[in-house]
C-alpha atoms as a PDB file:
ATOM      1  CA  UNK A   1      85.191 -38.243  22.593  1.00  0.00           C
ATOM      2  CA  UNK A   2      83.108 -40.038  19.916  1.00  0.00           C
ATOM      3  CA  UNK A   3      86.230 -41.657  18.530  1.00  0.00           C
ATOM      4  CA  UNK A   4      87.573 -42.828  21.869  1.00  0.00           C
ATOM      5  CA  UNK A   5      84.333 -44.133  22.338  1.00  0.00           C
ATOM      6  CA  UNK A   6      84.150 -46.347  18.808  1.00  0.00           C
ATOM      7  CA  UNK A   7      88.105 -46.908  19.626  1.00  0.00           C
ATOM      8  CA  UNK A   8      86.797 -48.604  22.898  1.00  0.00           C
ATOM      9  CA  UNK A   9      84.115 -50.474  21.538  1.00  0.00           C
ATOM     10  CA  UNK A  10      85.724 -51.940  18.332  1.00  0.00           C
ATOM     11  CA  UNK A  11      89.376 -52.741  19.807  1.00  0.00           C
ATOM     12  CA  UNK A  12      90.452 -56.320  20.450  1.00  0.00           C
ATOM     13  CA  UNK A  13      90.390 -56.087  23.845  1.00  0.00           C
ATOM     14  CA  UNK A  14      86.313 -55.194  24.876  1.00  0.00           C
ATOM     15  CA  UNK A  15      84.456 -55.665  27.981  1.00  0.00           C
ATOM     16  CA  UNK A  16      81.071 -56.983  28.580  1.00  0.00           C
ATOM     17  CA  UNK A  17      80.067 -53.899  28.795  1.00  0.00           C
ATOM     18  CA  UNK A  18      81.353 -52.334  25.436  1.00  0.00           C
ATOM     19  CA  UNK A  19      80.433 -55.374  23.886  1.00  0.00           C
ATOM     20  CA  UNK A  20      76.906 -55.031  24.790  1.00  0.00           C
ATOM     21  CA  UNK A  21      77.007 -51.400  23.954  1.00  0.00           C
ATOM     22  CA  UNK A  22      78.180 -52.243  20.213  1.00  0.00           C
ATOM     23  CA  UNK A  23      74.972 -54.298  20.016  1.00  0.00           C
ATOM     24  CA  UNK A  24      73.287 -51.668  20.986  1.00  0.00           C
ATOM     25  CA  UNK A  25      74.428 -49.086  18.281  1.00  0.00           C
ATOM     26  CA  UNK A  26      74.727 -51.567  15.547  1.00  0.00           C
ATOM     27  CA  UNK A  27      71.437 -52.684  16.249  1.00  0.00           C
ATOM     28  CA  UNK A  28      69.511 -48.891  16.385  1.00  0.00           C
ATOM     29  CA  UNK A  29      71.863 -48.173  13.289  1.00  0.00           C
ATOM     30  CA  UNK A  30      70.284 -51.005  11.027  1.00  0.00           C
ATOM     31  CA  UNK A  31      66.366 -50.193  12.518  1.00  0.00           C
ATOM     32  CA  UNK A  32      67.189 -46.561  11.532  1.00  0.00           C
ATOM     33  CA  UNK A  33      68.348 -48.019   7.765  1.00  0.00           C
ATOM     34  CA  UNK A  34      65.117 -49.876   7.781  1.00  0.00           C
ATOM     35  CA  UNK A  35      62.807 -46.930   8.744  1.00  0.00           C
ATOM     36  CA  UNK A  36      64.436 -44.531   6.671  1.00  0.00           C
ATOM     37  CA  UNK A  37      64.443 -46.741   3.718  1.00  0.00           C
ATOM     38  CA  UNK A  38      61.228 -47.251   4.200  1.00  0.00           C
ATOM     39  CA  UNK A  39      59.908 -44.184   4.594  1.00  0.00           C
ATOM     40  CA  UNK A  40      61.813 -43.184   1.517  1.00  0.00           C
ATOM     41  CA  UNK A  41      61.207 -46.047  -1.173  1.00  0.00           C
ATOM     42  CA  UNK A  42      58.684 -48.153   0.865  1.00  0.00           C
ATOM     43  CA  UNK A  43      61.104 -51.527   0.795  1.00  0.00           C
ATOM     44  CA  UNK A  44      62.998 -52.388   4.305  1.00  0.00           C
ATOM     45  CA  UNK A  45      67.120 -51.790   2.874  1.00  0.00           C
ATOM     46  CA  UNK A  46      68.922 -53.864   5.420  1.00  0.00           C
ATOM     47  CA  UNK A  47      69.778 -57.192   5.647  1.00  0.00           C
ATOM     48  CA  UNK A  48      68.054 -59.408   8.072  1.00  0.00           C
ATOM     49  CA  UNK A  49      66.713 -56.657  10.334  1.00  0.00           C
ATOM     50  CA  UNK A  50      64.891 -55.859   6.699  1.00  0.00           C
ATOM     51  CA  UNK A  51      63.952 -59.726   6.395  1.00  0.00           C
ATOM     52  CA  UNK A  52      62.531 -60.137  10.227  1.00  0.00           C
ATOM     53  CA  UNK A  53      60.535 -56.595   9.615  1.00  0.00           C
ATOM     54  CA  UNK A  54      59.181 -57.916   6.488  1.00  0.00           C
ATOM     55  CA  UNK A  55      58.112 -60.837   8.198  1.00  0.00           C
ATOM     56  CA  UNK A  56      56.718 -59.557  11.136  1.00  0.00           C
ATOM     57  CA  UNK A  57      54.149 -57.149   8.387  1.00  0.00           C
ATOM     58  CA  UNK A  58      53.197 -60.237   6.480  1.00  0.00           C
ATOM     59  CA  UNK A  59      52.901 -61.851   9.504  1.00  0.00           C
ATOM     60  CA  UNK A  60      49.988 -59.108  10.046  1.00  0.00           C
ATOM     61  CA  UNK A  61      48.790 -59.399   6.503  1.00  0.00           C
ATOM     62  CA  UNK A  62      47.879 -62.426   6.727  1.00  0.00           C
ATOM     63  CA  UNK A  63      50.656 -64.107   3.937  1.00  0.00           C
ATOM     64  CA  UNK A  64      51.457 -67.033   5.800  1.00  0.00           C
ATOM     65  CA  UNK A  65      53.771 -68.445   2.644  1.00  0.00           C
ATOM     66  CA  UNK A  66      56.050 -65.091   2.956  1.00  0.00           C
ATOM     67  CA  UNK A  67      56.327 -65.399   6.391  1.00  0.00           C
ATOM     68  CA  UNK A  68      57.661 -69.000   6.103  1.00  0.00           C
ATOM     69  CA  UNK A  69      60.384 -67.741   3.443  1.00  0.00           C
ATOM     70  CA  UNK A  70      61.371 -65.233   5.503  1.00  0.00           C
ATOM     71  CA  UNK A  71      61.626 -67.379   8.507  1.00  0.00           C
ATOM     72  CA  UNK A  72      63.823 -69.912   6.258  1.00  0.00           C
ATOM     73  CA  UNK A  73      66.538 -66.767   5.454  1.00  0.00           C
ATOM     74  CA  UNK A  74      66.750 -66.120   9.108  1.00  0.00           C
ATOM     75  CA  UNK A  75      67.159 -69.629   9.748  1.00  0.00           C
ATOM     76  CA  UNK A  76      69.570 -70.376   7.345  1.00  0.00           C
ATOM     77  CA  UNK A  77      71.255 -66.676   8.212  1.00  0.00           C
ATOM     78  CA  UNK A  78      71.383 -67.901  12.165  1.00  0.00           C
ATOM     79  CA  UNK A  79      72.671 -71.166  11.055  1.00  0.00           C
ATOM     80  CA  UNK A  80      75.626 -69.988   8.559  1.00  0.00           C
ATOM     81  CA  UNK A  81      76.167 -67.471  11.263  1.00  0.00           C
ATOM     82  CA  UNK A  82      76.812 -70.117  14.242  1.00  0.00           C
ATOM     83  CA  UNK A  83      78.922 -72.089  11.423  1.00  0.00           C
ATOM     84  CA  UNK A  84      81.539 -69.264  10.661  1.00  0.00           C
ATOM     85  CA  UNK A  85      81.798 -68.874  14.418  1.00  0.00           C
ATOM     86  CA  UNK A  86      83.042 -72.893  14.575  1.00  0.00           C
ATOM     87  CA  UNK A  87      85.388 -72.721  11.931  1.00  0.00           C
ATOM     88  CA  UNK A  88      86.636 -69.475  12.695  1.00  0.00           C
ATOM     89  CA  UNK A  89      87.630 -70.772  16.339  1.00  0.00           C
ATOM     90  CA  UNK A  90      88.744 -73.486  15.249  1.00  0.00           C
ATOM     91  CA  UNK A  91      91.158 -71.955  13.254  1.00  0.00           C
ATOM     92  CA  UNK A  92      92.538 -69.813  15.817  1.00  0.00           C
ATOM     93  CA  UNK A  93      92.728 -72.815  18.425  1.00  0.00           C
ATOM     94  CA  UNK A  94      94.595 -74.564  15.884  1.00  0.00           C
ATOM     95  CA  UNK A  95      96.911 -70.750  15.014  1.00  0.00           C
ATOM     96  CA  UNK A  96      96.356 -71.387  11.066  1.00  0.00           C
ATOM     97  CA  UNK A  97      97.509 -69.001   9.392  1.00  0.00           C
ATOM     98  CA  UNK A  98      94.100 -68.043   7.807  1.00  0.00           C
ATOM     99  CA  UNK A  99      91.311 -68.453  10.158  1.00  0.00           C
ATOM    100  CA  UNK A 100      88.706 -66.714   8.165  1.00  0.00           C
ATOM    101  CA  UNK A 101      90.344 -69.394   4.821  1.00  0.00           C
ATOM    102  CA  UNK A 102      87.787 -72.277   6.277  1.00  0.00           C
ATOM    103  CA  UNK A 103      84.449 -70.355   6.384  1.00  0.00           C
ATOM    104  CA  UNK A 104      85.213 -68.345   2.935  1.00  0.00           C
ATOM    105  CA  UNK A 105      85.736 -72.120   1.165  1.00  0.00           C
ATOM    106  CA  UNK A 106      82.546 -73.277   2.497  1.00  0.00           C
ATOM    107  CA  UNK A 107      81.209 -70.417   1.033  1.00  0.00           C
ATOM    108  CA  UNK A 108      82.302 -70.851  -2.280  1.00  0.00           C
ATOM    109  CA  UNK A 109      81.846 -74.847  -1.977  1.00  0.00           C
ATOM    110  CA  UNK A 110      77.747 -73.707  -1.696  1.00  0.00           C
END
């Protein structure tokens, strides 16, 4: 059952549905990797789930610079994010033979 269900959600071919549904998981996943983390070293260990919860406790603490860093990276996270997204389907519209080449040599252009 469990690898049906991971079959269904990951596969080329997903629904609304199973696309929400990976959100979902992947989301609960990375919260879990943050509160376990921690818990158990006292630093948030994911990515930008750890950036937005650091944020959102200096946000409490009053450290108004941190929480303007931190809303840059998630900003400039959002923003590469929506870019890759572009040149990826623009690659495909176009069937190059590479259509992750584009993003990867912006990348290494920065």
């Amino acid at each position: 059952m469990p690898l049906n269900t991971m079959r269904r959600l990951t596969g080329h071919q997903r629904s609304a549905a199973a696309n929400r549904q990976l959100g979902c998981v992947l989301a609960f996943v990375a919260g879990a990797i943050n509160a376990g983390g921690f818990l158990a070293i006292g630093h948030y260990t994911s990515h930008m789930t750890g950036v937005v919860s650091s944020m959102a406790d200096n946000l409490v603490l009053g450290q108004g610079a941190l929480v303007l860093a931190a809303l840059a990276a998630v900003t400039a996270f959002l923003a590469g994010a929506a870019t890759t997204a572009l040149l990826v389907n623009f690659a495909r519209r176009r069937r190059l033979a590479s259509e992750y080449a584009l993003p990867l040599l912006l990348e290494a252009g920065l």
